[in-house]
Protein backbone atom coordinates (compact mmCIF):
# COMPACT_ATOMS: atom_id res chain seq x y z
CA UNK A 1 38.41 53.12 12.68
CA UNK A 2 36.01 51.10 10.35
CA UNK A 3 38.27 48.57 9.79
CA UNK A 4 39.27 48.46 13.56
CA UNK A 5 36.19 48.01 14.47
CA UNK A 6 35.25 45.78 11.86
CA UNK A 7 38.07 43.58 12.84
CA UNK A 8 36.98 43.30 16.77
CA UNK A 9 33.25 42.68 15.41
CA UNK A 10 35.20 39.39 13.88
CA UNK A 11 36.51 38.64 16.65
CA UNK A 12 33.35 39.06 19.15
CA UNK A 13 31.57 37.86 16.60
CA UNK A 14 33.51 34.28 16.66
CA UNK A 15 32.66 34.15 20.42
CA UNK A 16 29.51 34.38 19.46
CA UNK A 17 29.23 37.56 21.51
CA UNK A 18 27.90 39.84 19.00
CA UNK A 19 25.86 37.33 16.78
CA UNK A 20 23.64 36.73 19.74
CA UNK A 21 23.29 40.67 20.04
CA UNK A 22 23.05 41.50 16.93
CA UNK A 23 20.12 38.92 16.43
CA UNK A 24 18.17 40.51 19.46
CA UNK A 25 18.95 44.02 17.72
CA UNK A 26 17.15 43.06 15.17
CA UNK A 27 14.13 40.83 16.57
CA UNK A 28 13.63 44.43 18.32
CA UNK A 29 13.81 46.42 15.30
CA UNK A 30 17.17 47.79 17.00
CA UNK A 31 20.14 48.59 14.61
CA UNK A 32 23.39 47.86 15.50
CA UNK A 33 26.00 50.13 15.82
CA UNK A 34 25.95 54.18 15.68
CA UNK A 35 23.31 55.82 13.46
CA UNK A 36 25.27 58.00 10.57
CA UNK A 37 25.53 61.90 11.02
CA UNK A 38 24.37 64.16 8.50
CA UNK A 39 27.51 65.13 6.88
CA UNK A 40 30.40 65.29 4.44
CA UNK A 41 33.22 62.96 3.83
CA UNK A 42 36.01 64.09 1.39
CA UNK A 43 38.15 61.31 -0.52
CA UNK A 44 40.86 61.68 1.62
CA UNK A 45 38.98 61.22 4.81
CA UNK A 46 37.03 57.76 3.60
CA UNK A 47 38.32 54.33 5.69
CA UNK A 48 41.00 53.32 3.41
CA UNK A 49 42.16 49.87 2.32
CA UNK A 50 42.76 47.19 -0.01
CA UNK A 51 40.20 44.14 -1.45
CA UNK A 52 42.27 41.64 -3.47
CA UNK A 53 45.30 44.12 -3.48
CA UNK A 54 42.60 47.15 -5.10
CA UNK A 55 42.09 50.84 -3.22
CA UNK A 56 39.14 50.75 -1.84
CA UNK A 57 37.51 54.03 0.47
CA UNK A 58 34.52 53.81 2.46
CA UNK A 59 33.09 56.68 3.23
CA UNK A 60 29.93 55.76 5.08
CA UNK A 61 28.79 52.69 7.41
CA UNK A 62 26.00 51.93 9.61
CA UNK A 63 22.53 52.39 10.35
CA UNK A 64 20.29 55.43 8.91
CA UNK A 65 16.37 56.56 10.22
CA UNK A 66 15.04 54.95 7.70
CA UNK A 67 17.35 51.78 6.72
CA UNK A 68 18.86 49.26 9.18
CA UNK A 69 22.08 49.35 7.49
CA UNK A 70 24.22 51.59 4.50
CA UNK A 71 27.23 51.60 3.04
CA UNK A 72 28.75 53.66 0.62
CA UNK A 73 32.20 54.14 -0.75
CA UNK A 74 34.77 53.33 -4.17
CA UNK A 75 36.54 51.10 -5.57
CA UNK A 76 39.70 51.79 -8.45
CA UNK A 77 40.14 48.62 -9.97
CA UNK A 78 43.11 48.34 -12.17
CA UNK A 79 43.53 46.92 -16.10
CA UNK A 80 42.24 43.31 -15.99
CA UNK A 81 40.78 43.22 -11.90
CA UNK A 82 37.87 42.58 -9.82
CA UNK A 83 36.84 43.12 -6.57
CA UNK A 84 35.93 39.35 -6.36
CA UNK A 85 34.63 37.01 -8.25
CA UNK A 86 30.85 37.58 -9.14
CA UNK A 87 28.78 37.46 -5.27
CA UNK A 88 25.27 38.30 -4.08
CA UNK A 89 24.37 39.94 -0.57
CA UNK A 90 21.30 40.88 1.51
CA UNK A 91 21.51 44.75 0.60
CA UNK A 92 20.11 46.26 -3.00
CA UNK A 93 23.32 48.02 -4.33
CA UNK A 94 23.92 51.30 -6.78
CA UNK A 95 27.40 51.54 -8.70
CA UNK A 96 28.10 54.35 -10.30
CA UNK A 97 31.38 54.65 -12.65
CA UNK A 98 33.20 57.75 -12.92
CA UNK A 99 36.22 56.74 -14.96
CA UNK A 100 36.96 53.79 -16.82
CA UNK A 101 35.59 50.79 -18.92
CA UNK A 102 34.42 47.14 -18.05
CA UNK A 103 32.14 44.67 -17.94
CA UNK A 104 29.40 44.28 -15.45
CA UNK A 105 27.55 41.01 -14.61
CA UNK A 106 24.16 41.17 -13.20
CA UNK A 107 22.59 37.60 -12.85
CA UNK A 108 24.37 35.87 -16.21
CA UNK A 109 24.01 39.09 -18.19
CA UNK A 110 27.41 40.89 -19.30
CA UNK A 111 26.66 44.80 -19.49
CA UNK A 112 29.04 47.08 -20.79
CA UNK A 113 29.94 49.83 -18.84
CA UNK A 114 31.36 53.12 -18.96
CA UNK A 115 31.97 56.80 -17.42
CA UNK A 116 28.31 58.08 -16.27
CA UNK A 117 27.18 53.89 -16.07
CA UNK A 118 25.00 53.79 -13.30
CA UNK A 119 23.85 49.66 -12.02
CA UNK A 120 20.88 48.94 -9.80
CA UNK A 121 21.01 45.22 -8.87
CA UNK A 122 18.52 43.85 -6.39
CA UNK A 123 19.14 42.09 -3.28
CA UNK A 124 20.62 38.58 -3.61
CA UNK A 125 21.25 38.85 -6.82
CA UNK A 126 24.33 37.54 -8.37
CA UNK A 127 26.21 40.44 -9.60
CA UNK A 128 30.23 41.33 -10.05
CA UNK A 129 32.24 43.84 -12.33
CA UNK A 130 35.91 43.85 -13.86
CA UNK A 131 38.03 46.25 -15.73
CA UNK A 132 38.43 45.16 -18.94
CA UNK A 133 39.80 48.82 -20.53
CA UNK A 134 43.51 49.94 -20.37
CA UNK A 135 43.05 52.19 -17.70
CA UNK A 136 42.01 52.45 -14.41
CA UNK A 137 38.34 52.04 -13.24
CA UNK A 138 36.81 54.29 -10.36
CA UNK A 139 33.14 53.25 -9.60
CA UNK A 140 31.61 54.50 -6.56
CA UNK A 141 28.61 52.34 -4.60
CA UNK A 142 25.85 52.66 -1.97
CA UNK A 143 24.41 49.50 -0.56
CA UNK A 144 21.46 48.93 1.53
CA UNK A 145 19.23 46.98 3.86
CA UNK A 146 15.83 47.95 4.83
């Protein structure tokens, strides 16, 4: 559904449909969008797909009480990949790896990284990671926006 919608918010969005409401949203103080429910997601529930060819689960989207916008979900990176190159965005982010080994890069610092590694990076903040162990990497993330 996530992606579904995500995809027709591209395409609105390119008419320029939902830019102009999603600026007035937030002039207002209005977030976009369906405020999360209090509740569970298991693994096999989370919005599946696939950033540069890795399995990637989101298990949470949208506006909160408090925050205009969250996301949460994980990411198994395989021997040698990454998400995308190194990137910054408006939201501070949490990643927390469960299984695994690789580098993180927060701002032109490498950081080693390992099961029970837990990264804060601020917002806009260049930042990336990459499996650079022999096996699989599972991290798990939250992002947010204020």
């Amino acid at each position: 559904m996530i992606v579904f919608m995500s995809k027709r918010r591209e395409f609105l969005k390119s008419a320029g449909a939902l830019s102009a409401a999603s600026a007035l949203f937030q002039q207002m103080g209005i977030a976009a969008g369906p405020k999360l429910n209090d509740t569970v997601v298991e693994a096999g529930k989370a919005t599946a797909s696939k950033i540069n060819g890795q399995d990637l689960k989101i298990h949470f989207e949208g506006p909160t009480d408090q925050l205009k916008s969250m996301t949460s979900g994980s990411l198994v990176l395989q021997p040698g990949m990454e998400p995308h190159p190194p990137h910054q965005h408006e939201e501070e982010e949490l990643m927390m790896i469960s299984e695994g080994s690789g580098d993180i890069y927060i701002e032109g610092k490498t950081l080693k990284c390992g099961p029970g590694s837990i990264m804060y990076c601020g917002a806009n903040k260049l930042h990336g990671i990459k499996n650079t162990g022999k096996k699989p990497l599972t991290f798990y993330f939250a992002k947010w926006k204020a």
